[in-house]
C-alpha atoms as a PDB file:
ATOM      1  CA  UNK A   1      32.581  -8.770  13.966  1.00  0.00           C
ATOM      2  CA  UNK A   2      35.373 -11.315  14.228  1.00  0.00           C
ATOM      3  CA  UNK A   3      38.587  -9.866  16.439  1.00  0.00           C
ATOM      4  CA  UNK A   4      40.526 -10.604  13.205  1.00  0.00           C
ATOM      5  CA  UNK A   5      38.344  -7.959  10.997  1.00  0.00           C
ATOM      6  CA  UNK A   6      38.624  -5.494  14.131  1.00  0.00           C
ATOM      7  CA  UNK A   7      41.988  -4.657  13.395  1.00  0.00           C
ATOM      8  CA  UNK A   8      41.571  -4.418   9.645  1.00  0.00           C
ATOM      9  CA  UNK A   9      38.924  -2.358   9.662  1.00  0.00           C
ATOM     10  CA  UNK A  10      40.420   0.250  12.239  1.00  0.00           C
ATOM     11  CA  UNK A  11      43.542   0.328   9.549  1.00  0.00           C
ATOM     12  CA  UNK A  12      41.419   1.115   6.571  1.00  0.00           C
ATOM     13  CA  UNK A  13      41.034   4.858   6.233  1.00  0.00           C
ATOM     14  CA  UNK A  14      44.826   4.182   6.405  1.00  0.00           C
ATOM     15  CA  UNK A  15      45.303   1.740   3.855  1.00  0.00           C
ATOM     16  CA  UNK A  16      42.988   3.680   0.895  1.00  0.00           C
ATOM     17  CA  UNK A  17      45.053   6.885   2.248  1.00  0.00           C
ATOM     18  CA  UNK A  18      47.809   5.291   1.381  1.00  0.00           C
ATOM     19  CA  UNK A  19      46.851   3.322  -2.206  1.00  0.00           C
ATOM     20  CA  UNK A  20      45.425   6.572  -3.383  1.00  0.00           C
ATOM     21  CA  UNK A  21      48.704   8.136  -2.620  1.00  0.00           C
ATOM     22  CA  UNK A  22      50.515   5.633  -4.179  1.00  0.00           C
ATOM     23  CA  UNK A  23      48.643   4.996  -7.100  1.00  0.00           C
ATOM     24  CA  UNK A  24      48.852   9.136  -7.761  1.00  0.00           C
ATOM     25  CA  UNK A  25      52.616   8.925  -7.147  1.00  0.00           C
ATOM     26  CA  UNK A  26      53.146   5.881  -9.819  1.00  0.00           C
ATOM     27  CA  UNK A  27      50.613   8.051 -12.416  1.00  0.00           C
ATOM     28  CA  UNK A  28      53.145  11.168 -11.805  1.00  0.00           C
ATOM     29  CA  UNK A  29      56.201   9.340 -12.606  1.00  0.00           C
ATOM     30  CA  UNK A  30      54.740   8.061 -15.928  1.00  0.00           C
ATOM     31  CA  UNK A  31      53.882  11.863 -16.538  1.00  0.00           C
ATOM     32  CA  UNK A  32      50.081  11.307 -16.622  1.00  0.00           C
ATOM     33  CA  UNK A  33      47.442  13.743 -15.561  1.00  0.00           C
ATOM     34  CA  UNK A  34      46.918  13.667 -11.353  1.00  0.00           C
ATOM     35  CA  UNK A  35      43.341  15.000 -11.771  1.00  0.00           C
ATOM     36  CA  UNK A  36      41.986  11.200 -11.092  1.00  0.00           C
ATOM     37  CA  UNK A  37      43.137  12.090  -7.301  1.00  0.00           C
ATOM     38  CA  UNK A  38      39.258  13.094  -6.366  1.00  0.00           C
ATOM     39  CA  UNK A  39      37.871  10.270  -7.852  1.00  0.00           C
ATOM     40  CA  UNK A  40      39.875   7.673  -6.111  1.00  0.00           C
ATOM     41  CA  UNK A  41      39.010   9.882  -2.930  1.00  0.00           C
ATOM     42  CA  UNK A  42      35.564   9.633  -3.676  1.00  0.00           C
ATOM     43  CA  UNK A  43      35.724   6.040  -4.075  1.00  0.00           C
ATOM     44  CA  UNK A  44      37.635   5.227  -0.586  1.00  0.00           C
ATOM     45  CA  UNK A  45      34.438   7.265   0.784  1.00  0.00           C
ATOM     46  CA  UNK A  46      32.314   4.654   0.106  1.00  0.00           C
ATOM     47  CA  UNK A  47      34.020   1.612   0.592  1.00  0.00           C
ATOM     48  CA  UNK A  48      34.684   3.144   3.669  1.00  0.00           C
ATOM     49  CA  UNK A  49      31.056   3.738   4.568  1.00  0.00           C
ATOM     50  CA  UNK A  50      30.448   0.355   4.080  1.00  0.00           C
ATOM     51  CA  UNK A  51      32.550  -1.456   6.270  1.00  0.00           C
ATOM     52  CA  UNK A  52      33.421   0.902   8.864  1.00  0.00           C
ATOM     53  CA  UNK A  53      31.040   3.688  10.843  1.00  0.00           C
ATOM     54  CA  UNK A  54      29.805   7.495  10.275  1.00  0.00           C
ATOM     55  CA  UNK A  55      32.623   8.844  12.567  1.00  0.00           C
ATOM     56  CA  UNK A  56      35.318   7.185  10.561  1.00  0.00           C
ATOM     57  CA  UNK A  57      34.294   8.492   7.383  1.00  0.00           C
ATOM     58  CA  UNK A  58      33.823  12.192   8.100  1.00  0.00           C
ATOM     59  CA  UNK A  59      37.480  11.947  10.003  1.00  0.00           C
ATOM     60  CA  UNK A  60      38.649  10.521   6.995  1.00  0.00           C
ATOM     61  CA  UNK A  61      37.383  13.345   4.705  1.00  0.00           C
ATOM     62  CA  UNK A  62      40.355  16.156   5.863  1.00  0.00           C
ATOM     63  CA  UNK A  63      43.341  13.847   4.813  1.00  0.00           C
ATOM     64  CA  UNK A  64      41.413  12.741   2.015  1.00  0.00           C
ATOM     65  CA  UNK A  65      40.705  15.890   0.701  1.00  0.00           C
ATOM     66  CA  UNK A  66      43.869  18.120   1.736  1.00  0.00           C
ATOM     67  CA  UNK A  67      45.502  15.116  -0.605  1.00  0.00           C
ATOM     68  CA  UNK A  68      43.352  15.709  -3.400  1.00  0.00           C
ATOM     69  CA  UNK A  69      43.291  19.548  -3.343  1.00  0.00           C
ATOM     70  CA  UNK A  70      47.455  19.101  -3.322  1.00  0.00           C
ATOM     71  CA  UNK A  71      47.673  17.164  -6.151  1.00  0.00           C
ATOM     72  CA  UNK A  72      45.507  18.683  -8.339  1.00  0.00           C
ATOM     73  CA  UNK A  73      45.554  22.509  -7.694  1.00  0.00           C
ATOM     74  CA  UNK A  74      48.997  22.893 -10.250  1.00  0.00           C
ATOM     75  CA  UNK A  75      47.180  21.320 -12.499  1.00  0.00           C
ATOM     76  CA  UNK A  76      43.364  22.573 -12.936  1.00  0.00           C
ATOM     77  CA  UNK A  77      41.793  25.766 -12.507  1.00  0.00           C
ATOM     78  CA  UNK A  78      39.117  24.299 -10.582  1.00  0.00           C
ATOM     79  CA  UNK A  79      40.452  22.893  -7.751  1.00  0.00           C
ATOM     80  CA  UNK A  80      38.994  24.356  -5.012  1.00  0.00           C
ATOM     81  CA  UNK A  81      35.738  23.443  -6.838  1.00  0.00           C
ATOM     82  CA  UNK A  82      36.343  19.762  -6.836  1.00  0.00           C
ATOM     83  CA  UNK A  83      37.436  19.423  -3.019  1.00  0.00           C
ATOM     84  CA  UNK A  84      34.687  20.645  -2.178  1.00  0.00           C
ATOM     85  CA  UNK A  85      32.884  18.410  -4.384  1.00  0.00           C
ATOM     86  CA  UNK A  86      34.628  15.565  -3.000  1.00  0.00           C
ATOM     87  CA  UNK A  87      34.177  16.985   0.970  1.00  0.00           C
ATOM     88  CA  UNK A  88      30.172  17.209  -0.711  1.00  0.00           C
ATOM     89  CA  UNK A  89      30.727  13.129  -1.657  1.00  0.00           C
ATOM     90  CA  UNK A  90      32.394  12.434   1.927  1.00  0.00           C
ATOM     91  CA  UNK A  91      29.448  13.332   3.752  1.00  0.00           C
ATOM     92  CA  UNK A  92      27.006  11.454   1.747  1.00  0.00           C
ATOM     93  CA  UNK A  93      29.348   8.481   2.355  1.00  0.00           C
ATOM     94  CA  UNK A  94      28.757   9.354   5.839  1.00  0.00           C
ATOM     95  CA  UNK A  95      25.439   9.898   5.794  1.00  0.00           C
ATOM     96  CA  UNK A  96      25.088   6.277   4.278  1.00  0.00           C
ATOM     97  CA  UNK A  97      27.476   4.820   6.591  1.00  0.00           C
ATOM     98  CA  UNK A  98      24.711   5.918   9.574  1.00  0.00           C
ATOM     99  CA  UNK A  99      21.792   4.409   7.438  1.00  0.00           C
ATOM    100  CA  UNK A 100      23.548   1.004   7.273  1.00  0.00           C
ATOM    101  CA  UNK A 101      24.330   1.094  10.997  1.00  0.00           C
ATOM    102  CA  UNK A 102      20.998   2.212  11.660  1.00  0.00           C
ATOM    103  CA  UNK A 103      19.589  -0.863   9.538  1.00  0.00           C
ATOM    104  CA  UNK A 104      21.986  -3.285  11.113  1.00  0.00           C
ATOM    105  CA  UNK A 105      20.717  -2.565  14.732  1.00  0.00           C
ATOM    106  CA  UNK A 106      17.272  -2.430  13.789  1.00  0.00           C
ATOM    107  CA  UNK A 107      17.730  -5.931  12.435  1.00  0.00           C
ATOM    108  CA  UNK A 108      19.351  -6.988  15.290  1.00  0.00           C
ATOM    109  CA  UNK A 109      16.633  -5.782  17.453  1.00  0.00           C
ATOM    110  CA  UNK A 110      13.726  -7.311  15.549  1.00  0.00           C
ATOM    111  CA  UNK A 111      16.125 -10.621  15.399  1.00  0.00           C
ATOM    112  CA  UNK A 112      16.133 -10.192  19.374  1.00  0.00           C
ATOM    113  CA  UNK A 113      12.638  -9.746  19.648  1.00  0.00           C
ATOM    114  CA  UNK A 114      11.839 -12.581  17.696  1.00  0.00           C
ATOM    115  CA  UNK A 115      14.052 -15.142  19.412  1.00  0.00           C
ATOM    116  CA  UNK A 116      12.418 -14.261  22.873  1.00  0.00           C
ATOM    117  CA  UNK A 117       9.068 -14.531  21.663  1.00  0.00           C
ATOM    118  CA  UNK A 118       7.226 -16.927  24.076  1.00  0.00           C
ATOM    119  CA  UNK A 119       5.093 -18.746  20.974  1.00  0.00           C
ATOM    120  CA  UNK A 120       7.561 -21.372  19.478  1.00  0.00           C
ATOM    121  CA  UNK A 121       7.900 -20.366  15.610  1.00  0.00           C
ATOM    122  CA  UNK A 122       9.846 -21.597  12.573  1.00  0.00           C
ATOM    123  CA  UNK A 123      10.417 -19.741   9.452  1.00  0.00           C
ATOM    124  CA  UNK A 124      10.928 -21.510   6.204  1.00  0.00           C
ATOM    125  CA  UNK A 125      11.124 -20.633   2.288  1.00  0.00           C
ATOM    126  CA  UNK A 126       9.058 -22.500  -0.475  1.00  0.00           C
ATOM    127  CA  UNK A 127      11.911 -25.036  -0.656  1.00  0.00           C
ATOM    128  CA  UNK A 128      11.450 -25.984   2.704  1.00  0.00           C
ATOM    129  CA  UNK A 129      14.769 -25.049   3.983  1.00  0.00           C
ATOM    130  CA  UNK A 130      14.328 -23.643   7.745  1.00  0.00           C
ATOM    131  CA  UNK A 131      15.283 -20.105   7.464  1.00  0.00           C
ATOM    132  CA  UNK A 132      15.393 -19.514  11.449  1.00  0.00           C
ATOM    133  CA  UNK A 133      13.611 -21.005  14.546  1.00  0.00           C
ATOM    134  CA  UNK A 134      13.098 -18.456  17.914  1.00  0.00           C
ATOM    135  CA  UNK A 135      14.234 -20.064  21.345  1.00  0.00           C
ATOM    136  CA  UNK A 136      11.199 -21.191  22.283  1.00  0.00           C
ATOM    137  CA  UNK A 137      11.016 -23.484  19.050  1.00  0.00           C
ATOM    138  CA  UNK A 138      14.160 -24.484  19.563  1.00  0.00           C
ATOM    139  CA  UNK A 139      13.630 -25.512  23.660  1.00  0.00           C
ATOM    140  CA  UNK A 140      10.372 -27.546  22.337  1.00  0.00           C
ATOM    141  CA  UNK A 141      11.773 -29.548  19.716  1.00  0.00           C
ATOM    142  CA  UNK A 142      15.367 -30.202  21.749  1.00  0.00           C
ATOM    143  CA  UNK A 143      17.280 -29.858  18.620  1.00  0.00           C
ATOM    144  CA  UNK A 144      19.988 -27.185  18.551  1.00  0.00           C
ATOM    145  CA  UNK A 145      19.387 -23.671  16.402  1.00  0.00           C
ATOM    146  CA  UNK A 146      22.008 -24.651  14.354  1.00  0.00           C
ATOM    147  CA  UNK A 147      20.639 -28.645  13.769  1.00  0.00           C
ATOM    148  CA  UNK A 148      17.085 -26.847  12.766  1.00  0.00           C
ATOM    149  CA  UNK A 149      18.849 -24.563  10.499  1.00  0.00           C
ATOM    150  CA  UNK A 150      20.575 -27.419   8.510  1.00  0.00           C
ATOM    151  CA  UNK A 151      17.565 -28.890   8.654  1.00  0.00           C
ATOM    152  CA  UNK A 152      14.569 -29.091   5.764  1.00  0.00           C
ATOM    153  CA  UNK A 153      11.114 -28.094   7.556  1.00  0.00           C
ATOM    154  CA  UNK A 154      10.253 -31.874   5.956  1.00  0.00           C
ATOM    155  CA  UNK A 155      12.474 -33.611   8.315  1.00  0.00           C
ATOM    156  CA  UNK A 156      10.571 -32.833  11.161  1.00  0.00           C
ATOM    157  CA  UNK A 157       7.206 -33.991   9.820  1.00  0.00           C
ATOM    158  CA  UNK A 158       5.937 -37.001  11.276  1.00  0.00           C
ATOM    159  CA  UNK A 159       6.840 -40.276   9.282  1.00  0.00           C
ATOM    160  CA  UNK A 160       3.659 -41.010   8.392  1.00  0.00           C
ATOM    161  CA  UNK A 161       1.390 -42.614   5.363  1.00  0.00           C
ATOM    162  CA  UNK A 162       0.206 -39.040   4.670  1.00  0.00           C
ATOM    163  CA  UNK A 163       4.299 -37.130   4.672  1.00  0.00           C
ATOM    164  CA  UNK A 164       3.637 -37.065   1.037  1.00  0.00           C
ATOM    165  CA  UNK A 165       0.237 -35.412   1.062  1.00  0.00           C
ATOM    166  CA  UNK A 166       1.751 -33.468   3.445  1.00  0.00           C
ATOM    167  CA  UNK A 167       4.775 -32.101   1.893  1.00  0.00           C
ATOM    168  CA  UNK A 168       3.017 -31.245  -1.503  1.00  0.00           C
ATOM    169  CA  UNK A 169       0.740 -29.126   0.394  1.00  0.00           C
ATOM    170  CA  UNK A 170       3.661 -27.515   1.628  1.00  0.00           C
ATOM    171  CA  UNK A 171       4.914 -26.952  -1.583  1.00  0.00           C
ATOM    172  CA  UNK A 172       1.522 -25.416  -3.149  1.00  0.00           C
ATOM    173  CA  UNK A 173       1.273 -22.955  -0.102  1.00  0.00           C
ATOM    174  CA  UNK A 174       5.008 -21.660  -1.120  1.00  0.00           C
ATOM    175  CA  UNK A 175       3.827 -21.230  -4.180  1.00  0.00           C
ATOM    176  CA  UNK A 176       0.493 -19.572  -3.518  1.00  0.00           C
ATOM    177  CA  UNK A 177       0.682 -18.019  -0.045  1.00  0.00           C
ATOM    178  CA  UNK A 178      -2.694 -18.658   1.227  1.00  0.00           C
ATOM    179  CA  UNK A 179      -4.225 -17.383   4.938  1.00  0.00           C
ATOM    180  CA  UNK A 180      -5.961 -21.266   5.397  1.00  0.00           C
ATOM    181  CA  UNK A 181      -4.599 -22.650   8.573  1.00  0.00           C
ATOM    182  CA  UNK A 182      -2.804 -26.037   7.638  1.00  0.00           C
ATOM    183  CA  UNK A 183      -2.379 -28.365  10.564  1.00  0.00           C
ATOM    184  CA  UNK A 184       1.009 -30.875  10.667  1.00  0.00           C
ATOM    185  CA  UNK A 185       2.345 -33.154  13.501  1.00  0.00           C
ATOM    186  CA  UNK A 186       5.987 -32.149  14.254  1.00  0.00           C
ATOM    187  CA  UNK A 187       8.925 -34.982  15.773  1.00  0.00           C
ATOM    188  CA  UNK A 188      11.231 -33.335  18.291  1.00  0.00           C
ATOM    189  CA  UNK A 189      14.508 -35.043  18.761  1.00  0.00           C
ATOM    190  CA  UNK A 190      13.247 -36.427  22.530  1.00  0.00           C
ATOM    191  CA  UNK A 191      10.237 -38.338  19.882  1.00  0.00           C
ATOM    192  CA  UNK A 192       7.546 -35.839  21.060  1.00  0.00           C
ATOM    193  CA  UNK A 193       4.744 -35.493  19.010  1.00  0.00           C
ATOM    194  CA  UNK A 194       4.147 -31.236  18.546  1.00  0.00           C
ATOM    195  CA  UNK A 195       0.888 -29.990  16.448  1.00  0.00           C
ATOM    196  CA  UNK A 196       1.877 -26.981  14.413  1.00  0.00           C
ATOM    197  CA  UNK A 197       0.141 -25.078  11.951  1.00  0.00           C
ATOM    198  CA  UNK A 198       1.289 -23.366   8.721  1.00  0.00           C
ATOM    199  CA  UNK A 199       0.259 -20.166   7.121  1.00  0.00           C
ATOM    200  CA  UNK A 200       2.206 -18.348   3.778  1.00  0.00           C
ATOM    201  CA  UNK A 201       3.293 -14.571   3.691  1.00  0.00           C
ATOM    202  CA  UNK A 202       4.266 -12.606   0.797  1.00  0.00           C
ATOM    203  CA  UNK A 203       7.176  -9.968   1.598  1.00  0.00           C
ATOM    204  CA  UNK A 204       7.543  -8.156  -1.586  1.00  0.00           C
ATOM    205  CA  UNK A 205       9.000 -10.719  -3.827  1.00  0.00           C
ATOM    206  CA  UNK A 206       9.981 -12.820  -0.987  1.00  0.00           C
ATOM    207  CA  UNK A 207       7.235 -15.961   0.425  1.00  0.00           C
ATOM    208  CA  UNK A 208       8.078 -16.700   4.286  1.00  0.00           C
ATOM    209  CA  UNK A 209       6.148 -20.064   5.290  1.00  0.00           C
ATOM    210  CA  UNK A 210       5.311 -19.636   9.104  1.00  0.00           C
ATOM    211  CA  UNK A 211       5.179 -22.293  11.597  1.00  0.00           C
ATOM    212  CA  UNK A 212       3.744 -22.165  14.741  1.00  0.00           C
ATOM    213  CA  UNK A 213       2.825 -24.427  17.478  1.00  0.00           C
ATOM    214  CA  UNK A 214       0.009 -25.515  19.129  1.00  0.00           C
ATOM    215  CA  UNK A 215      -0.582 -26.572  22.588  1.00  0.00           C
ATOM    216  CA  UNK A 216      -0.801 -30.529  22.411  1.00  0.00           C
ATOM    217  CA  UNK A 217      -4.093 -32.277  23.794  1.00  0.00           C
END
């Protein structure tokens, strides 16, 4: 998270608090009916539970709610009913707010665990766009992450009579992952020659074209 976003995010709970309010007070002036009020609650919920974490959203369910339950209990019957609806709808934001946070770190953790993997590997999609190299790759080839991430998995092929040959049997493993074990010789920006082998994996609808490397002879 960027230190600019930091600051906006603490101030959200305040800044739907206060467009809800405002919103409700420009609907009462025009004489319409208030009893949108848990609605537009229900809705901060979420956008809250997507940008900011569990804690934030259940803290943000009293105001939320008192609000509601204020401007709607002149006006309907069932008012007590739909706070607690809308305290119901608060915790589920909640509850979804802890499943994204939960994602996010196990992403970050597999991410980690990937990067200090000792085996250099490079990830790529049936385009041949490099989707994300681990350190190791990265220390072998002496290219920067980000350089291999701009980078087609193509341009590091060697320049070579079969690169052709070699690219369209790229291209045919995208399209039909298959478990054969293709072999490729690899340019690093020092000129180093690198063997490397390529295998396809289907990941739901998703093909991931793994490279590894070999040791050299």
């Amino acid at each position: 998270m960027s230190i600019a976003q930091k600051p906006l995010r603490s101030s959200l709970p305040f800044l739907l608090f206060l467009c809800v309010w405002l919103v409700c007070l420009q609907l009462d002036r025009w004489e319409h009916d208030l009893s949108i009020a848990p609605f537009l609650a229900l809705v901060s919920f979420f956008i809250l539970s997507i940008f900011c974490s569990p804690w934030v959203v259940l803290v943000s369910i009293p105001p939320f709610a008192a609000l509601s339950y204020h401007l709607i209990s002149p006006l309907s019957p069932f008012s007590t009913i739909r706070t607690i609806t809308l305290i119901s709808g608060g915790l589920v934001a909640s509850y979804a707010s802890l499943l994204r946070v939960q994602a996010e770190k196990l992403a970050q953790s597999r991410g980690a665990i990937f990067s200090l993997l000792p085996i250099p590997i490079i990830i790529s999609d049936p385009t041949s766009k490099i989707m994300d190299a681990n350190d190791s790759a990265v220390r072998l080839l002496k290219y920067s992450k980000k350089e291999l991430l701009d980078f087609s998995w193509f341009n590091l092929l060697l320049d070579s009579p079969k690169k052709r040959t070699e690219m369209e049997a790229y291209i045919r493993v995208g399209q039909n992952p298959m478990p054969s074990d293709l072999q490729f010789i690899f340019v690093g920006k020092d000129n180093v020659q690198h063997r490397v082998s390529l295998v396809g994996e289907r990941v739901g609808q998703r093909v991931n074209l793994i490279t590894t490397f070999k040791p050299n002879l």
